[in-house]
Protein backbone atom coordinates (compact mmCIF):
# COMPACT_ATOMS: atom_id res chain seq x y z
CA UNK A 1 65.29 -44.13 -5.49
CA UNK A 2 67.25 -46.72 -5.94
CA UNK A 3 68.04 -50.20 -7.11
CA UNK A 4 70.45 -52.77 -5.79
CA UNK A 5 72.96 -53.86 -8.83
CA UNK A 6 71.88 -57.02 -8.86
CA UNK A 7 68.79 -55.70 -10.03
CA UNK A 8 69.62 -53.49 -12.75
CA UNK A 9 68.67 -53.55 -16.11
CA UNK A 10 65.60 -55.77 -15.11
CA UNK A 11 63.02 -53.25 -15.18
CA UNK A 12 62.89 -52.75 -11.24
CA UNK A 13 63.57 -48.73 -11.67
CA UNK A 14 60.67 -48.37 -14.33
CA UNK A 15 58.33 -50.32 -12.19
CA UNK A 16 59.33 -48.02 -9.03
CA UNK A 17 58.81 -45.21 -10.87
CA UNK A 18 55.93 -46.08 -12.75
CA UNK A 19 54.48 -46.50 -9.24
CA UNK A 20 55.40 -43.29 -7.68
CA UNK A 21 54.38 -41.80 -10.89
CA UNK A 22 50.82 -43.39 -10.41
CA UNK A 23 50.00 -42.03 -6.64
CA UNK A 24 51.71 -38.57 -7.82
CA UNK A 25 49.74 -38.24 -10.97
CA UNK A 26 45.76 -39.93 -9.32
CA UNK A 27 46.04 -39.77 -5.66
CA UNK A 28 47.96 -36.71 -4.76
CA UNK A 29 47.32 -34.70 -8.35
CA UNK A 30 50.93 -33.48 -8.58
CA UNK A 31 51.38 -31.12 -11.60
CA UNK A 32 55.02 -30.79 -10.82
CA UNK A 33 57.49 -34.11 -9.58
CA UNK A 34 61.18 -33.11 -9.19
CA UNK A 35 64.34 -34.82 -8.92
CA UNK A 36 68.07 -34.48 -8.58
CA UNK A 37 70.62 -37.00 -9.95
CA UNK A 38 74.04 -37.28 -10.08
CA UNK A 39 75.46 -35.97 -13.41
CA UNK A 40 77.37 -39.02 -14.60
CA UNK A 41 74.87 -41.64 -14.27
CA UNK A 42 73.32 -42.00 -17.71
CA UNK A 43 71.46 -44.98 -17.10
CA UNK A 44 69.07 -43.18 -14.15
CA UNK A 45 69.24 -40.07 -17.19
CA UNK A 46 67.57 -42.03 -19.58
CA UNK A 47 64.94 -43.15 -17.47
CA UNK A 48 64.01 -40.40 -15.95
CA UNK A 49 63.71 -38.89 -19.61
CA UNK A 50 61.64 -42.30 -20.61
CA UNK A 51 59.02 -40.51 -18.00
CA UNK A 52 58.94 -37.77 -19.10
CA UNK A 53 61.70 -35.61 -17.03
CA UNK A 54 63.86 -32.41 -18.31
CA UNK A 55 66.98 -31.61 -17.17
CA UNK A 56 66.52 -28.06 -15.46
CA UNK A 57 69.84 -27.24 -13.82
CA UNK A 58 72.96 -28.08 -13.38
CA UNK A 59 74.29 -28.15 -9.50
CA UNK A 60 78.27 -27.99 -9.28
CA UNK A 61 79.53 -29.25 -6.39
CA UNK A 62 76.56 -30.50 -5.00
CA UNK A 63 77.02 -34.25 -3.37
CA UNK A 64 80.51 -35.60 -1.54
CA UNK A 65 80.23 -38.88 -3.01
CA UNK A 66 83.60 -41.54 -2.21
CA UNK A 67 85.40 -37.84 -0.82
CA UNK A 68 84.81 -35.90 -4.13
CA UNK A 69 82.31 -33.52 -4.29
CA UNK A 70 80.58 -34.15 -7.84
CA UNK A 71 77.96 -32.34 -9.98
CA UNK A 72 74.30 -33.12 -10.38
CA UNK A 73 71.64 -32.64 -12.85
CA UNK A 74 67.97 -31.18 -11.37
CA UNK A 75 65.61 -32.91 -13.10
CA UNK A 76 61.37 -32.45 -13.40
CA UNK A 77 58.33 -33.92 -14.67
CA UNK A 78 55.25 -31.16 -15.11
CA UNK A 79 52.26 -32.46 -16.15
CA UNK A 80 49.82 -30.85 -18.08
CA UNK A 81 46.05 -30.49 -17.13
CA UNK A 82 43.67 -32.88 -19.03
């Protein structure tokens, strides 16, 4: 996912997730929704965590972003049976 800066900080990501959230959780019946993210960028951190995401691993290495390769965070959502 992703949101063009323009839109940022407007509430576009929490909608978008919210969303994908909604078919995962009463359409498909996900118990698990999983992620990666790249380790410096603490805005997409905090929402992720606003919905209920855990940081799970740390991959070293794992992107070539701008010709350095840079570290993410593995990230998931389990949700509990009702």
């Amino acid at each position: 996912m992703g949101v063009a800066p323009a839109w940022q900080g407007k509430g576009v990501g929490s909608r978008l997730l919210a969303a994908a959230l909604e078919v995962a959780d009463n359409w498909m019946n996900l118990r698990r929704v999983e992620l990666t993210v790249y380790a410096d960028n603490e805005a997409a951190h905090n929402l992720y965590r606003k919905f209920g995401f855990e940081v799970e691993g740390r991959l070293r290495d794992y992107a070539l972003r701008d010709g350095v390769f840079v570290y993410t965070f593995s990230m998931a959502r389990l949700r509990t049976s009702a």
